[in-house]
Protein backbone atom coordinates (compact mmCIF):
# COMPACT_ATOMS: atom_id res chain seq x y z
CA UNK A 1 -70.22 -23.14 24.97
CA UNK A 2 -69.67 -19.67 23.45
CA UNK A 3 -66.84 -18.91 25.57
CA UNK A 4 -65.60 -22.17 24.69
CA UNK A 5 -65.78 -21.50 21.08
CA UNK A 6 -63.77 -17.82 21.35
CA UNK A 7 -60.91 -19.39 23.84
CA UNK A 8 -60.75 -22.11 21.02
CA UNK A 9 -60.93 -19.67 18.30
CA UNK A 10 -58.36 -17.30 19.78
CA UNK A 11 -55.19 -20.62 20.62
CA UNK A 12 -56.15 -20.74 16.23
CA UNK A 13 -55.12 -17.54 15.95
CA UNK A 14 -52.06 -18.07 17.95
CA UNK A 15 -50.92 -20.94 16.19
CA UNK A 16 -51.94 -19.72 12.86
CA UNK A 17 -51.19 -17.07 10.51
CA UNK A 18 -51.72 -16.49 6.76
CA UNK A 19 -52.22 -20.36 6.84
CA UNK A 20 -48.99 -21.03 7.91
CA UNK A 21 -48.96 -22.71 11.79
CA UNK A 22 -46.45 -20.89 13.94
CA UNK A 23 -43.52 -22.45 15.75
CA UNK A 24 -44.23 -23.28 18.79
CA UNK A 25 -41.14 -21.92 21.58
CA UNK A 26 -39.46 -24.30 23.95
CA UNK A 27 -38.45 -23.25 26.65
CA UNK A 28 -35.97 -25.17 29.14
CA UNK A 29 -38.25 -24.82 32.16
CA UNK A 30 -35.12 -26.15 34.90
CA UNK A 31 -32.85 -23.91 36.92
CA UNK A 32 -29.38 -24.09 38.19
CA UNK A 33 -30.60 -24.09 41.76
CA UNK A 34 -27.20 -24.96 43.41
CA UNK A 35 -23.64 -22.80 43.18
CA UNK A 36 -21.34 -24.41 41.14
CA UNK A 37 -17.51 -23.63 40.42
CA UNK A 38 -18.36 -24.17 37.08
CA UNK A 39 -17.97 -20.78 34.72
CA UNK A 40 -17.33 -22.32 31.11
CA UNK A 41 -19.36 -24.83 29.26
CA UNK A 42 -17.26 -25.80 26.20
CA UNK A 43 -18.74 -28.03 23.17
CA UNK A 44 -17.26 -28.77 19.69
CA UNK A 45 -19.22 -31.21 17.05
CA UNK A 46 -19.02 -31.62 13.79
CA UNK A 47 -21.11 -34.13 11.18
CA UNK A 48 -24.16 -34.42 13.13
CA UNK A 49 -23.75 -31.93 15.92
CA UNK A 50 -26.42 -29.51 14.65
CA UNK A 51 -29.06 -32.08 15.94
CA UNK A 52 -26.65 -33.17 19.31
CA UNK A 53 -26.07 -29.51 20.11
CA UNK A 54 -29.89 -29.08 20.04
CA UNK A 55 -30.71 -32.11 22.12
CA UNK A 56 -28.24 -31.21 24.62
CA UNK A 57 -29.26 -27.42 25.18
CA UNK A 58 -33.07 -28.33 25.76
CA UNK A 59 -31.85 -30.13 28.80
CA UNK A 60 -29.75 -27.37 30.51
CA UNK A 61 -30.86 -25.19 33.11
CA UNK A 62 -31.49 -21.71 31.53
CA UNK A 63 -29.10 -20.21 34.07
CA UNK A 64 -26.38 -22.49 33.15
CA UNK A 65 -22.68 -21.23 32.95
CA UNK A 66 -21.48 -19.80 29.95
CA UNK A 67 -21.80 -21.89 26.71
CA UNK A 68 -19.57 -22.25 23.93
CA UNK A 69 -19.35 -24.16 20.86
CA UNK A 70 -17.32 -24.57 18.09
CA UNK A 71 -19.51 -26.52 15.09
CA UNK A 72 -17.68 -27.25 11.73
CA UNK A 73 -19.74 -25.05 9.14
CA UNK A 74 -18.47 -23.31 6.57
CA UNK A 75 -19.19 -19.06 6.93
CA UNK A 76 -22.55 -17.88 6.21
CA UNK A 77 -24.61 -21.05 7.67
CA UNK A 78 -23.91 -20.33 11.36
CA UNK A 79 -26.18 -17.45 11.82
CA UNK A 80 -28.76 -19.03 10.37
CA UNK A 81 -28.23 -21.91 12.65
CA UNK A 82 -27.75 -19.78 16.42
CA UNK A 83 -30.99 -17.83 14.92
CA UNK A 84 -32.58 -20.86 14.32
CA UNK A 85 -31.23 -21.90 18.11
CA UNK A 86 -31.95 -18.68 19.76
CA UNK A 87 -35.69 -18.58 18.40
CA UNK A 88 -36.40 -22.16 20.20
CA UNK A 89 -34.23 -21.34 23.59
CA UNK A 90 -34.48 -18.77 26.74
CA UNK A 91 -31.13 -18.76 26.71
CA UNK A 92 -29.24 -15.67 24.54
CA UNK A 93 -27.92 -17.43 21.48
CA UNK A 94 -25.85 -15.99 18.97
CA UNK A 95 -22.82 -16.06 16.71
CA UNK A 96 -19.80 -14.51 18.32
CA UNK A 97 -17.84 -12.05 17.47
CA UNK A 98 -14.79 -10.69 19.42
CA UNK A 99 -15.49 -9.27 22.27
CA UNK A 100 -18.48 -10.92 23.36
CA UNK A 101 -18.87 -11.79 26.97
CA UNK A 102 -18.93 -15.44 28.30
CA UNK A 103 -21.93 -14.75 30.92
CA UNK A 104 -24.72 -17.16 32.52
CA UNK A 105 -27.72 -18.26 30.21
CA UNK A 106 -25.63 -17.16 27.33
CA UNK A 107 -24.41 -19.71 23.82
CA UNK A 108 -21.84 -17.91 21.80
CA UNK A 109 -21.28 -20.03 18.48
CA UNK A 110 -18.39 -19.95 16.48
CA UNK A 111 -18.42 -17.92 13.36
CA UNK A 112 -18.46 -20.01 10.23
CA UNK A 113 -14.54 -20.40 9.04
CA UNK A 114 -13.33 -18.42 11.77
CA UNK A 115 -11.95 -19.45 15.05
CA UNK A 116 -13.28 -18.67 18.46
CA UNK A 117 -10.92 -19.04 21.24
CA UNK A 118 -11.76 -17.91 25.02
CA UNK A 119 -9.74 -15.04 26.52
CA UNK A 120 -9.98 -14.29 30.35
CA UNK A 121 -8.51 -11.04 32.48
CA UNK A 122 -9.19 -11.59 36.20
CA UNK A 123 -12.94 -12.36 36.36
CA UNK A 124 -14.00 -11.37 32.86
CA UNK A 125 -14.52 -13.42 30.59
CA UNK A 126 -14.59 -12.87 26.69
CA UNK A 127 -14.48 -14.54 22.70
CA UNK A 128 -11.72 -13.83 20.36
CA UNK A 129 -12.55 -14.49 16.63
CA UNK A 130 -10.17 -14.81 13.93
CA UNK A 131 -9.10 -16.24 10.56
CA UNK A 132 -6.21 -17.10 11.75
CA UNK A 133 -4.71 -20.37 9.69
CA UNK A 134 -6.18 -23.53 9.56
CA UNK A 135 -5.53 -26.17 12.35
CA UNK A 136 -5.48 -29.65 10.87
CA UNK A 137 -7.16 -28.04 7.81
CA UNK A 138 -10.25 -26.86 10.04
CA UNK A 139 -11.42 -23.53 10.80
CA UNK A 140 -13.22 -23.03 12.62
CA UNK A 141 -11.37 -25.45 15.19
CA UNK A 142 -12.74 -27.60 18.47
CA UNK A 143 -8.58 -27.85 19.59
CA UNK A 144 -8.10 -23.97 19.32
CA UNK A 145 -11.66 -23.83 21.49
CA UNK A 146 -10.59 -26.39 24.02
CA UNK A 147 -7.53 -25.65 24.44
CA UNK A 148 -7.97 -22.06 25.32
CA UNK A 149 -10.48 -22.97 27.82
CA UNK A 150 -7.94 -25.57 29.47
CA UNK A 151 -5.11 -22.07 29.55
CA UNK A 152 -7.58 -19.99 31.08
CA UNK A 153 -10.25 -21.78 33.19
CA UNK A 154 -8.49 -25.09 34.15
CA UNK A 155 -10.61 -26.68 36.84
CA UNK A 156 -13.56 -24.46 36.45
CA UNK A 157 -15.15 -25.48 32.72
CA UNK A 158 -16.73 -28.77 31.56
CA UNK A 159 -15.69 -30.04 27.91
CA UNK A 160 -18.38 -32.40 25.52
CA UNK A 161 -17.30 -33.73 22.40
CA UNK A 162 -20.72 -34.52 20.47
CA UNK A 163 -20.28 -36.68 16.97
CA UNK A 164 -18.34 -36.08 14.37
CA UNK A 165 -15.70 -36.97 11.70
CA UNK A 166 -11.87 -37.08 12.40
CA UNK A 167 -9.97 -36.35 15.94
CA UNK A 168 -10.77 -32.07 16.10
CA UNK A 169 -10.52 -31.50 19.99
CA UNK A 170 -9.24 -34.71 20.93
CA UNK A 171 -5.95 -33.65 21.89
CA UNK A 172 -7.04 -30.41 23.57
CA UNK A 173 -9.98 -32.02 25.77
CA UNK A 174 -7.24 -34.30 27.01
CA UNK A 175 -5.30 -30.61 28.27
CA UNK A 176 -8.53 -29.70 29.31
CA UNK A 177 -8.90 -32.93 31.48
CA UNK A 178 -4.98 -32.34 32.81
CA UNK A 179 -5.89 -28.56 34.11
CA UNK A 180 -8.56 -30.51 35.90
CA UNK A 181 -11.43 -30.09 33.72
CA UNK A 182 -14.61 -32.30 33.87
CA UNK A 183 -14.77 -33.95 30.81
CA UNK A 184 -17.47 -36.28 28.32
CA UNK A 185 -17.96 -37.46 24.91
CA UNK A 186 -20.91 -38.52 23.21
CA UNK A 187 -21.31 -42.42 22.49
CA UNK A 188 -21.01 -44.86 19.51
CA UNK A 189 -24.55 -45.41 19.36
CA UNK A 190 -25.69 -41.94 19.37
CA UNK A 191 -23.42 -40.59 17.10
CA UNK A 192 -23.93 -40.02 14.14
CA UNK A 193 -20.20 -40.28 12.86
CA UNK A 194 -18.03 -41.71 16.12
CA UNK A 195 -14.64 -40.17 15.24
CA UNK A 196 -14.02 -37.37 17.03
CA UNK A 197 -15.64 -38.31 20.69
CA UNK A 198 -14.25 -41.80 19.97
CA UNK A 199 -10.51 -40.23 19.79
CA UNK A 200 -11.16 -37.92 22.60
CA UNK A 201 -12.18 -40.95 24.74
CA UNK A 202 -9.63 -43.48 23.20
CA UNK A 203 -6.54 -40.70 24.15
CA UNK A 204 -7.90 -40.30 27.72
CA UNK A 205 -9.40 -36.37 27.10
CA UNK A 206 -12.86 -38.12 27.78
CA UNK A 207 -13.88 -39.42 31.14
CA UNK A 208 -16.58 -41.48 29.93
CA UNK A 209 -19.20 -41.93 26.74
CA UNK A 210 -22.46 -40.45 27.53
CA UNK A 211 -25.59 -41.40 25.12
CA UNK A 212 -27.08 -38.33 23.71
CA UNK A 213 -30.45 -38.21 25.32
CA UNK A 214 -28.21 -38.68 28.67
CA UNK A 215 -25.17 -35.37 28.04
CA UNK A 216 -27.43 -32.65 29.44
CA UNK A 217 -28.41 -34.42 32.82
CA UNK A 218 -24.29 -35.61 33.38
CA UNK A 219 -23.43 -31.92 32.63
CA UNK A 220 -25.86 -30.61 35.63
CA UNK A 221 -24.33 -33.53 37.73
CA UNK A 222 -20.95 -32.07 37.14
CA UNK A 223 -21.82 -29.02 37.43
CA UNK A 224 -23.57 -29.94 41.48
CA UNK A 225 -20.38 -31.92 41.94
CA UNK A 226 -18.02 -28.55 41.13
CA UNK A 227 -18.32 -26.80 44.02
């Protein structure tokens, strides 16, 4: 009974400190256990996505190809929001800044009102940030994302549109789907604004719409069937 009473005592201690109960880490337990041709995960959201882009990364395999996303938010939220990301995840999340390497187990967020595009030499991989002007009045901007992940990696990347306002990315995850991309969009009944996956779907850049709870599991079946 004692020794129940200390183990008890000590989980307390774990979960508590000056009063305040501690966080408790989740951890994506799966792995990647088959090769995949896959290298590039790309994701853009906007109104809403905070919570998709969440849902969606607790289902991935820790080991999964490299992740980026491009979330409307204006500068000075978004590393507050990969922090908040990186603190729930074992994968390595964090803003990006030029330079950064797209590697396994890695998310590399787009700086608040800049853009992130992907740049490639041979088998490396890397994230270009800029202020460079606005496209469609947006920066930072799911096209400029998509569609430099459609130049460089073609076949070899997935694109997911997750909810949000307007058509950001439409056009460019239909490039992405011509360079032979795989290619999803959230659905109407998940979303929590259906503009932006409903014009990627509506001008073909979407294969099909995937309900929330559901994106993660059709990613790692893309990602067996891209071999």
């Amino acid at each position: 009974e004692i020794q129940s009473k200390v183990k008890m005592a000590a989980k307390a201690k774990l979960l508590k400190r000056n009063g305040k109960r501690l966080p408790v880490r989740k951890k994506p337990m799966i792995k990647q256990d088959q090769e995949t041709a896959c290298r590039v995960i790309a994701i853009g959201a906007s109104t809403g996505g905070t919570t998709a882009i969440d849902k969606v990364l607790e289902g991935l395999p820790v080991n999964s190809p490299g992740i980026l996303v491009t979330q409307h938010m204006p500068a000075g939220f978004t590393q507050a929001f990969a922090n908040r990301l990186n603190s729930q995840f074992d994968f390595d999340i964090r803003e990006a800044k030029t330079g950064d390497l797209i590697l396994p187990g890695q998310v590399l967020i787009a700086p608040g009102d800049q853009h992130m595009e992907m740049v490639r030499s041979g088998d490396q991989r890397w994230v270009k940030c800029h202020s460079g002007p606005k496209y469609k009045g947006l920066r930072p901007s799911v096209d400029m994302l998509f569609r430099s992940v459609a130049k460089h990696e073609g076949a070899n990347a997935i694109g997911v549109m997750l909810t949000g306002m307007g058509d950001d990315g439409a056009d460019a995850m239909l490039e992405m789907r011509m360079q032979g991309a795989r290619t999803i969009a959230q659905d109407q009944e998940s979303s929590v604004v259906f503009g932006m996956p409903k014009q990627a779907f509506e001008r073909g850049g979407a294969e099909r719409l995937v309900p929330l709870d559901k994106i993660a599991l059709k990613i790692r079946d893309l990602m067996r069937e891209m071999i």
